[in-house]
Protein backbone atom coordinates (compact mmCIF):
# COMPACT_ATOMS: atom_id res chain seq x y z
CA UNK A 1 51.72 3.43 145.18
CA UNK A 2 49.89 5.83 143.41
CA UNK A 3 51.12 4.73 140.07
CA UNK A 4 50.50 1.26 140.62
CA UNK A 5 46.66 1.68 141.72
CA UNK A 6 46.71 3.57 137.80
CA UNK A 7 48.94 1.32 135.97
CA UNK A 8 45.92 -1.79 137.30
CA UNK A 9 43.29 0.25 136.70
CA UNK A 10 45.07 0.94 133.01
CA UNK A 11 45.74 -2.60 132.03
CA UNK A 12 42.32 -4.74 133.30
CA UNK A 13 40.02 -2.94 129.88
CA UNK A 14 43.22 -4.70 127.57
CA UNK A 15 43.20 -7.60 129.41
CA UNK A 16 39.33 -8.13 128.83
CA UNK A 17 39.64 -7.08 125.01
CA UNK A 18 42.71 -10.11 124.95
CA UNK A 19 40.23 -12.54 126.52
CA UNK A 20 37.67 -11.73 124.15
CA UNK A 21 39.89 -12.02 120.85
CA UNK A 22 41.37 -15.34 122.37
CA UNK A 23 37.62 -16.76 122.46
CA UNK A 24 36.90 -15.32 119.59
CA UNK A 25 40.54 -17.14 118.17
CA UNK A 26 39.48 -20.41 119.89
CA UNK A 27 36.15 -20.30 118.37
CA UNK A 28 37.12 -20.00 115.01
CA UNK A 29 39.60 -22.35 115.37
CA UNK A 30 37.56 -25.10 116.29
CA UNK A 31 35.19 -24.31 113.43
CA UNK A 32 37.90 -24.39 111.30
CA UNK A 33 39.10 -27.68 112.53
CA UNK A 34 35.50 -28.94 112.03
CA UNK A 35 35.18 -27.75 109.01
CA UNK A 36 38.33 -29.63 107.83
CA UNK A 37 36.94 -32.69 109.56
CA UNK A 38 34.10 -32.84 107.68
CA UNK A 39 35.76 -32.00 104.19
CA UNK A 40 38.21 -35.15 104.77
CA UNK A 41 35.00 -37.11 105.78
CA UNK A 42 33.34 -36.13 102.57
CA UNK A 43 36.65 -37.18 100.50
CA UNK A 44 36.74 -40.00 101.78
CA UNK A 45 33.20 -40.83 101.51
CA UNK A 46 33.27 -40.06 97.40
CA UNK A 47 36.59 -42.34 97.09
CA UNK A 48 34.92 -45.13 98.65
CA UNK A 49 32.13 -44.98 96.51
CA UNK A 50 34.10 -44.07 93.42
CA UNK A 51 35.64 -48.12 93.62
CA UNK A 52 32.14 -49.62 93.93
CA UNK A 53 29.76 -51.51 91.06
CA UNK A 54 26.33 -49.84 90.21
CA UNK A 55 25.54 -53.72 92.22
CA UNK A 56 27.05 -52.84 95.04
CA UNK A 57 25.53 -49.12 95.39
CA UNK A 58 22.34 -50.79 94.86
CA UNK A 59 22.59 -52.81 97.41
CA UNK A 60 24.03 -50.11 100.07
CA UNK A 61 21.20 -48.08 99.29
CA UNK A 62 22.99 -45.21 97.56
CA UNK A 63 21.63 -43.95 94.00
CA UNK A 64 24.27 -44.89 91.14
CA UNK A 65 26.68 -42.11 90.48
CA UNK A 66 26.71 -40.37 86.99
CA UNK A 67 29.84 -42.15 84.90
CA UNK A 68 30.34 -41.73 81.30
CA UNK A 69 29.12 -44.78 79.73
CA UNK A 70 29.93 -45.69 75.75
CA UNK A 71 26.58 -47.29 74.33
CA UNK A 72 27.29 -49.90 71.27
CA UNK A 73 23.99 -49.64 69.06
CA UNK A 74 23.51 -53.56 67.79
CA UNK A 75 25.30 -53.62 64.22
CA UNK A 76 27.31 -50.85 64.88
CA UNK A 77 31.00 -52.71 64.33
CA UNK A 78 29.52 -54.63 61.29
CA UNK A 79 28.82 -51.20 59.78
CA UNK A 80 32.26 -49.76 60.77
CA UNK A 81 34.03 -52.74 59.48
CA UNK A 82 32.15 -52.49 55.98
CA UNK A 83 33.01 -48.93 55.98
CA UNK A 84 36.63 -49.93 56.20
């Protein structure tokens, strides 16, 4: 009987510490899973407005996104064609 009284009295401090780290496990877990949540969110968001016009972003409300653009000057081919 003896033993048994010691062997509980042993085992309830390990217990608590295994509670703790299993919150602790649970709690980052769920922050990771929110945090992946919210990456896919944001990847999605940026593809969606990858496929739209500078119209349509206009009229959404959201500022146009920085694309390479090629500017043609006015004359420009008529010079490269006399160059040729």
């Amino acid at each position: 009987m003896a033993h048994t009284e010691t062997h509980a009295a042993a085992s309830a401090p390990i217990q608590q510490v295994s509670e703790s780290r299993l919150n602790n496990i649970t709690i980052l877990t769920a922050a990771l899973a929110a945090a992946v949540r919210q990456w896919r969110r944001a990847a999605a968001r940026q593809r969606g407005l990858a496929d739209l016009t500078p119209d349509q972003l206009r009229d959404i409300g959201q500022p146009e996104i920085n694309r390479p653009m090629l500017e043609v000057k006015a004359g420009l081919i008529t010079n490269l064609m006399s160059m040729r």
